[in-house]
Protein backbone atom coordinates (compact mmCIF):
# COMPACT_ATOMS: atom_id res chain seq x y z
CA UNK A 1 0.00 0.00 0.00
CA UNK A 2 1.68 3.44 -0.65
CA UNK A 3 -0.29 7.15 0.81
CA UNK A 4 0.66 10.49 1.30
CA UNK A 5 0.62 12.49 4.18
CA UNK A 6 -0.18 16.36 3.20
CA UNK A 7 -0.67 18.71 6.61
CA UNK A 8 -3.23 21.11 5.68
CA UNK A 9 -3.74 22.85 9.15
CA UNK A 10 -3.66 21.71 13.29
CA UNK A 11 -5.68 18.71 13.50
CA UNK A 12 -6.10 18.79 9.64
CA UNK A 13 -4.53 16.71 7.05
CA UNK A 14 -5.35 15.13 3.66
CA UNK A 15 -4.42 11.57 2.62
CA UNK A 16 -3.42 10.10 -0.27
CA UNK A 17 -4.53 6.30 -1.74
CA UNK A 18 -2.06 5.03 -4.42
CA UNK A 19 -4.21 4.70 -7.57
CA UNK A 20 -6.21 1.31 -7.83
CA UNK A 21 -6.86 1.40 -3.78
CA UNK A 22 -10.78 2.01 -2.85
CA UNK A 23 -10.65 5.36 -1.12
CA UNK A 24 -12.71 4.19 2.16
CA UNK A 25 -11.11 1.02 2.94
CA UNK A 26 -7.43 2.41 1.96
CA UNK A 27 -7.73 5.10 5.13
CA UNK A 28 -9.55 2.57 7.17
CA UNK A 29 -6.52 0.03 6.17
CA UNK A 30 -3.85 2.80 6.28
CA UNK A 31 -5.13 3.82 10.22
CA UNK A 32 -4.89 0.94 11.51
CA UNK A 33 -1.63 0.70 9.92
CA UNK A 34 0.20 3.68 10.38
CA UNK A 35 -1.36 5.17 13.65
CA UNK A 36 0.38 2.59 15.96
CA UNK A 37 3.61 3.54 14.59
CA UNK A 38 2.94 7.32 14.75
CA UNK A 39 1.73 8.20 17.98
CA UNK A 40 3.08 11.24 18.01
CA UNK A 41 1.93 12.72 14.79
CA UNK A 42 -0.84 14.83 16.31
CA UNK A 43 2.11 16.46 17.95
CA UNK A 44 4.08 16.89 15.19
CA UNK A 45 0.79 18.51 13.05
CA UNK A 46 0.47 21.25 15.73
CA UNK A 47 4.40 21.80 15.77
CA UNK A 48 4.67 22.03 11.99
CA UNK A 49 4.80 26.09 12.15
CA UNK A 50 8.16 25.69 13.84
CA UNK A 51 9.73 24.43 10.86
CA UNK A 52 8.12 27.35 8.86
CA UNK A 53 9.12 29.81 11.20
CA UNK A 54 12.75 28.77 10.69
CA UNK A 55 12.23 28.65 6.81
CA UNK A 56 11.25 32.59 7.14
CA UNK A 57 14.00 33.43 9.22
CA UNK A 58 16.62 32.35 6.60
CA UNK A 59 14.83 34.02 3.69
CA UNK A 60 14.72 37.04 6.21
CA UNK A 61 18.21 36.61 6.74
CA UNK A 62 19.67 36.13 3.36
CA UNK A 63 16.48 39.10 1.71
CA UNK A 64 17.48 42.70 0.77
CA UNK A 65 17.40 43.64 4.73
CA UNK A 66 19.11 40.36 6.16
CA UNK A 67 22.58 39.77 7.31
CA UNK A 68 25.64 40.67 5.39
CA UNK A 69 27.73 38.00 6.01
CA UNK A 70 24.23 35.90 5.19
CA UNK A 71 23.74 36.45 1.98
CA UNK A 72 27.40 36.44 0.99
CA UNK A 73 27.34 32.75 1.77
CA UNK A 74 27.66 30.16 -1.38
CA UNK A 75 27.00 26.47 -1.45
CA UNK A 76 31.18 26.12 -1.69
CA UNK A 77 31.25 28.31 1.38
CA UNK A 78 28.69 26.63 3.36
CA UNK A 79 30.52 22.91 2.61
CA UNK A 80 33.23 22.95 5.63
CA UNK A 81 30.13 24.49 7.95
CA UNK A 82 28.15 21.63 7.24
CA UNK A 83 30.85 19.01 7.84
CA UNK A 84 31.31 20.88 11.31
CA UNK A 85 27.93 20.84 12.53
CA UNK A 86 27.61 17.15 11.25
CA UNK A 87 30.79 16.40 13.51
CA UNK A 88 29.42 18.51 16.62
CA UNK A 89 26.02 15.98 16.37
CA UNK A 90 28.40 13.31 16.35
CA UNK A 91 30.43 14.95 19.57
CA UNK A 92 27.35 15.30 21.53
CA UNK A 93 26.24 11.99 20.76
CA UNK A 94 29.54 10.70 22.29
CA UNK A 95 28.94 12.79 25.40
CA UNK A 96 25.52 11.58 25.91
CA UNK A 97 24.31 15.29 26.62
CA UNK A 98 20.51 14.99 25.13
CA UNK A 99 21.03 19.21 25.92
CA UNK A 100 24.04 19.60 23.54
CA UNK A 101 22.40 16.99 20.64
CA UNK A 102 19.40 19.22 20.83
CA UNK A 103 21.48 22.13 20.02
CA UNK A 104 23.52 20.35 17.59
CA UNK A 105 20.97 18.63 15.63
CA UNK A 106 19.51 22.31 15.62
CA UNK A 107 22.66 24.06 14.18
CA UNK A 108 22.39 20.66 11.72
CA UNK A 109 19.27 21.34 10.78
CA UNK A 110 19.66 24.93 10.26
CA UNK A 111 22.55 23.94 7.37
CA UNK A 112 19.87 21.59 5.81
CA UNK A 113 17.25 24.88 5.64
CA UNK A 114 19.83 27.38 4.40
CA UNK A 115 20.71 24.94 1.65
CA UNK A 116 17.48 24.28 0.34
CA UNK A 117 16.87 28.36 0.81
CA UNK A 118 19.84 28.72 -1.42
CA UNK A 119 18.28 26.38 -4.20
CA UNK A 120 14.94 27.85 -4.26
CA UNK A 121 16.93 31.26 -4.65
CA UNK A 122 18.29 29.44 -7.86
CA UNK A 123 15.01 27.85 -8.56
CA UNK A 124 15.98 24.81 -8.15
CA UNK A 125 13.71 22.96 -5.55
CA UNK A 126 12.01 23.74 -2.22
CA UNK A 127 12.63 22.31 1.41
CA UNK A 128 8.70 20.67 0.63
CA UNK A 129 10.67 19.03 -2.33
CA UNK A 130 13.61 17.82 -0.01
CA UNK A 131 10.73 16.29 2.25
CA UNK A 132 8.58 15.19 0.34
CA UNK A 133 11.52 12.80 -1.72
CA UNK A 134 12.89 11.77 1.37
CA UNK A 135 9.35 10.33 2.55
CA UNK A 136 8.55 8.56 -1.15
CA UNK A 137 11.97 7.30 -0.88
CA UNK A 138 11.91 5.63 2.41
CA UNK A 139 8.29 4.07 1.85
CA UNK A 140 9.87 2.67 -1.56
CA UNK A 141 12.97 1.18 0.70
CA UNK A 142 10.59 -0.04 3.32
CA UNK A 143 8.27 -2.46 0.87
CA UNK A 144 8.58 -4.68 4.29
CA UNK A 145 6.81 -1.92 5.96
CA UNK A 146 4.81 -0.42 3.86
CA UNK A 147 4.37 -2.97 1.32
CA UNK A 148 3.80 -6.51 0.86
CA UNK A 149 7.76 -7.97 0.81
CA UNK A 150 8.48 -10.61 3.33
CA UNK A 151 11.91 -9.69 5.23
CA UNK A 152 12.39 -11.10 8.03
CA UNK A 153 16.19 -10.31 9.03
CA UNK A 154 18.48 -6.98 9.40
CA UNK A 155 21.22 -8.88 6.19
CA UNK A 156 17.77 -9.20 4.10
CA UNK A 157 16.79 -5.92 4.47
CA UNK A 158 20.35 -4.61 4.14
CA UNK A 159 20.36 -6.66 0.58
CA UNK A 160 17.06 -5.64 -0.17
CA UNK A 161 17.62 -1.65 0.45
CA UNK A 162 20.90 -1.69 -1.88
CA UNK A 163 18.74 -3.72 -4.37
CA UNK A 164 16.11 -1.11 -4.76
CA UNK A 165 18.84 1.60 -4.24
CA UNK A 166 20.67 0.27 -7.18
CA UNK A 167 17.24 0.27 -9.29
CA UNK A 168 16.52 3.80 -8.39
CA UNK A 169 20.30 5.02 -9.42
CA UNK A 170 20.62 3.21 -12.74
CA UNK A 171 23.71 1.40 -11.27
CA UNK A 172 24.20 -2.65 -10.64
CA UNK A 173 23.30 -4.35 -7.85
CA UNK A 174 24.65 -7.99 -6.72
CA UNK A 175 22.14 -9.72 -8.38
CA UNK A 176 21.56 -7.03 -11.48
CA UNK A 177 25.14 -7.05 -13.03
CA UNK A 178 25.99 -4.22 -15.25
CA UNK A 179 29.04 -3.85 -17.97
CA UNK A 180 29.22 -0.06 -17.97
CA UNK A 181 28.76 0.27 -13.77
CA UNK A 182 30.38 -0.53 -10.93
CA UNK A 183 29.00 -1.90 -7.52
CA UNK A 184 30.70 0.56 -5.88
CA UNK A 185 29.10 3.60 -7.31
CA UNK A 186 27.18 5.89 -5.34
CA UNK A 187 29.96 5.84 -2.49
CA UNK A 188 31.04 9.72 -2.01
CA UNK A 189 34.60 10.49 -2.54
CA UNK A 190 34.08 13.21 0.37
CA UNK A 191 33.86 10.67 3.08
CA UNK A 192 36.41 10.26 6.15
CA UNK A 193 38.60 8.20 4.59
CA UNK A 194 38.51 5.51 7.03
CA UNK A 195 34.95 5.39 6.24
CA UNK A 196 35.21 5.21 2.73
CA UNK A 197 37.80 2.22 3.38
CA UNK A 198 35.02 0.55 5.53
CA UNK A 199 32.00 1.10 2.68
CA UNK A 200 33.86 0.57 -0.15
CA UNK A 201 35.43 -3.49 1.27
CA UNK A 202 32.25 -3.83 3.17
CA UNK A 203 30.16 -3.78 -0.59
CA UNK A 204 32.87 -5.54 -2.35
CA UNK A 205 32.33 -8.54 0.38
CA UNK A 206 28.92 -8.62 -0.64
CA UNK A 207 29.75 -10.51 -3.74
CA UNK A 208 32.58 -12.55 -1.99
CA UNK A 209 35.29 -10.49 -2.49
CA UNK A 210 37.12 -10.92 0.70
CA UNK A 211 38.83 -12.84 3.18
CA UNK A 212 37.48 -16.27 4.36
CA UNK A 213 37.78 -15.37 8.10
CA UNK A 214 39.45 -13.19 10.59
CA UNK A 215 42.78 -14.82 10.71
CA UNK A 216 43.10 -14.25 7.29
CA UNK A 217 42.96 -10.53 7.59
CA UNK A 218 45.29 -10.39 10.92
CA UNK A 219 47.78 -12.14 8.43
CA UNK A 220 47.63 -9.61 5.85
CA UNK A 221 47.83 -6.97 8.83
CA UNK A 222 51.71 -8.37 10.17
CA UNK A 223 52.59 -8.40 6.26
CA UNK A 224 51.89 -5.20 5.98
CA UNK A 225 53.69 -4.32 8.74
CA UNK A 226 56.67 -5.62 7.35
CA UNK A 227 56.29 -4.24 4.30
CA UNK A 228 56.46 -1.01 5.76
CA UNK A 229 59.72 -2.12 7.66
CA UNK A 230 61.35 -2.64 3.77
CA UNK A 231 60.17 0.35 2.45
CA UNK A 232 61.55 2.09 5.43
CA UNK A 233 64.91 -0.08 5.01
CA UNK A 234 65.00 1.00 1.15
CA UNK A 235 64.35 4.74 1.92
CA UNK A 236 61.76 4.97 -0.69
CA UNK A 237 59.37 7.98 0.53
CA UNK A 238 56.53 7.30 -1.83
CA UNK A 239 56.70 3.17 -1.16
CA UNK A 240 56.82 4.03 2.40
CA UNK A 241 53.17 6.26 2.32
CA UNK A 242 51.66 3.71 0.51
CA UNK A 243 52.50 0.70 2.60
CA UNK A 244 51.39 3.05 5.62
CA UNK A 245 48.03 3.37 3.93
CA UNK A 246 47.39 -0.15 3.04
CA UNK A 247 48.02 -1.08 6.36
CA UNK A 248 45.72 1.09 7.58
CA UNK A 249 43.26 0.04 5.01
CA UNK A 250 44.18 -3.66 6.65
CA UNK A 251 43.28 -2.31 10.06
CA UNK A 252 39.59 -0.56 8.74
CA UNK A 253 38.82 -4.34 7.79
CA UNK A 254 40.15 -5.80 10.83
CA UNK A 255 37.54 -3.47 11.96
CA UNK A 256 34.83 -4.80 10.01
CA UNK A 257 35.26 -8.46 10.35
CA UNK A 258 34.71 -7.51 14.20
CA UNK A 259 31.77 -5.79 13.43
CA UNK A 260 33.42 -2.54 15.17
CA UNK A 261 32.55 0.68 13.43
CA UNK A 262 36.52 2.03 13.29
CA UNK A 263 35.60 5.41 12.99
CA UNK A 264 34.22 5.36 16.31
CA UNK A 265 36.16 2.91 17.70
CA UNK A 266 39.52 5.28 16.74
CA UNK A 267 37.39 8.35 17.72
CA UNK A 268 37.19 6.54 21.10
CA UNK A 269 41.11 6.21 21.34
CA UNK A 270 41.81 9.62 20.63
CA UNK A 271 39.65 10.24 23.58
CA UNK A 272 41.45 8.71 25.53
CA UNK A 273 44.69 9.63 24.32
CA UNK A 274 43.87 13.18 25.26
CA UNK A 275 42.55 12.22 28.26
CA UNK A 276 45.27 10.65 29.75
CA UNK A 277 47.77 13.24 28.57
CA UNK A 278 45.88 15.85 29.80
CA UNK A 279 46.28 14.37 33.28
CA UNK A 280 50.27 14.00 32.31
CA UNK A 281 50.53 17.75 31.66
CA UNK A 282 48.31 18.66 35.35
CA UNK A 283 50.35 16.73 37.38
CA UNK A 284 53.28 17.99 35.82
CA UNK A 285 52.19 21.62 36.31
CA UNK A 286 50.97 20.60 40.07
CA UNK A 287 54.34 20.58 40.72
CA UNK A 288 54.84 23.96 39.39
CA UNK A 289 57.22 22.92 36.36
CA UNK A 290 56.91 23.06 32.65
CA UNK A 291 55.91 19.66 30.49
CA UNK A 292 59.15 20.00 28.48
CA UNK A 293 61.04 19.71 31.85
CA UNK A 294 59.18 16.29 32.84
CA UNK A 295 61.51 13.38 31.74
CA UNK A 296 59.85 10.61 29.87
CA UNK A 297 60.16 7.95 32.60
CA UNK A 298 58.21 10.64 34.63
CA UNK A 299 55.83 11.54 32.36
CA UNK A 300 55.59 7.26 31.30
CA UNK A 301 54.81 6.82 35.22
CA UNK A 302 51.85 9.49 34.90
CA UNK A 303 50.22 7.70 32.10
CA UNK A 304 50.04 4.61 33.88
CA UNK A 305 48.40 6.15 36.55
CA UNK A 306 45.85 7.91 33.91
CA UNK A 307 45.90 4.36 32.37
CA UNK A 308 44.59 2.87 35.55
CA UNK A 309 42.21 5.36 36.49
CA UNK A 310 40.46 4.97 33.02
CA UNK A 311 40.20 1.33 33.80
């Protein structure tokens, strides 16, 4: 079954049967579906002005009247702003703070707006637009949801979802081969590149490209590791960067085949890297000297108290 949700006012909203669905019995079906699952929509219907209020600040702030430094802004120089905010989400999500996310997902969401305000500008599309393809497009990826597909596990859906994802983009999927396309399409060259690594061998072992088990990848990580130790040995500077790359690219997969995100999992040790030298440098300066004066058996001796504390 596929419908449409259109707010029209509080309490008010239109629905819309796919064609070849009787008109009573679709909204009697589609209730009974949908409202367990949205309990919260009546909520969301009388908070809908909040996202138009935000949509009229940015056109107030990049009109004839708004803020210089406002409407100077371009797509290009919006890009590293976005990235930022999208790392401060991930920063509060680390912290647990449901305060900072709050604010975060705001500032977020606020990059989202001033795009789309920036493309109706150009004529391009409205936020509606963004919306309203976001919704089609997860009913479409959903047919076990909103449809009549039978998928019963998380690796079904997963195969499913790239599947129809495939279909929609014109590019192959595992099981719709394709001379001029590549299963890796549609991964962005922007990405972390540790997260790239991750996406780009996690698709590739869809189709069996991979090692047969664990062990198998923690060989490949030593040889790398001694490959680096040659290239080192030879003093060839370009050998030596790429051998330090591929055995990082060994260590994203190690990642993987644990089913550890290594994004976050590296995240998580530069956390505590910082943590522990930050207690380093204050017990240092506790005893009113400079870290550069600290000897490194001192300052080793300080991290394994930081080291034990952490634990």
């Amino acid at each position: 079954m596929s419908c449409k949700f259109t707010i029209l006012s509080p309490g008010q909203w239109r629905l819309k049967i796919a064609p070849g669905l009787p008109s009573a019995g679709g909204v009697s079906q589609v209730k009974k579906r949908v409202r367990p699952r949205f309990r919260c929509y009546p909520l969301c219907v009388e908070r809908r002005a909040d996202i138009q209020k935000l949509v009229e600040l940015v056109e107030r702030l990049r009109g004839e009247n708004g803020c210089p430094w406002d409407r100077e802004q371009t797509r290009e120089t919006l890009k590293p702003l976005l990235i930022e905010e999208a790392y401060e989400v991930l920063d509060a999500l680390d912290r647990a703070s449901p305060a900072e996310l709050k604010e975060e997902l705001g500032d977020l969401l606020f990059q989202v707006v001033f795009h789309a305000q920036i493309a109706q500008e150009k004529g391009e599309f409205h936020l509606a637009d963004i919306i309203d393809r976001l919704h089609d497009k997860m009913i479409r990826r959903h047919p076990h949801v909103f449809g009549d597909s039978n998928l019963r596990t998380s690796g079904d859906v997963l195969k499913n979802w790239e599947d129809i994802k495939a279909a929609e983009k014109g590019t192959p999927s595992s099981s719709r081969p394709d001379s001029t396309s590549s299963l890796l399409d549609g991964i962005p060259l922007k990405l972390p590149a540790i997260h790239r690594a991750n996406q780009l061998t996690a698709k590739a072992s869809r189709v069996g490209f991979d090692w047969p088990d664990l062990h198998g990848v923690l060989r490949k990580l030593r040889e790398e590791t001694e490959e680096i130790v040659e290239a080192h040995s030879r003093k060839d500077a370009q050998k030596l960067a790429d051998e330090v790359g591929d055995l990082l690219f060994v260590a994203v997969n190690v990642a993987r085949f644990l089913g550890i995100d290594p994004e976050t999992a590296l995240r998580r040790s530069n956390d505590r890297f910082e943590r522990r030298f930050r207690y380093v440098e204050a017990k240092i300066k506790e005893q009113g000297r400079e870290l550069k004066e600290a000897s490194l058996a001192e300052m080793d001796a300080l991290w394994e108290q930081a080291k034990r504390i952490d634990d």
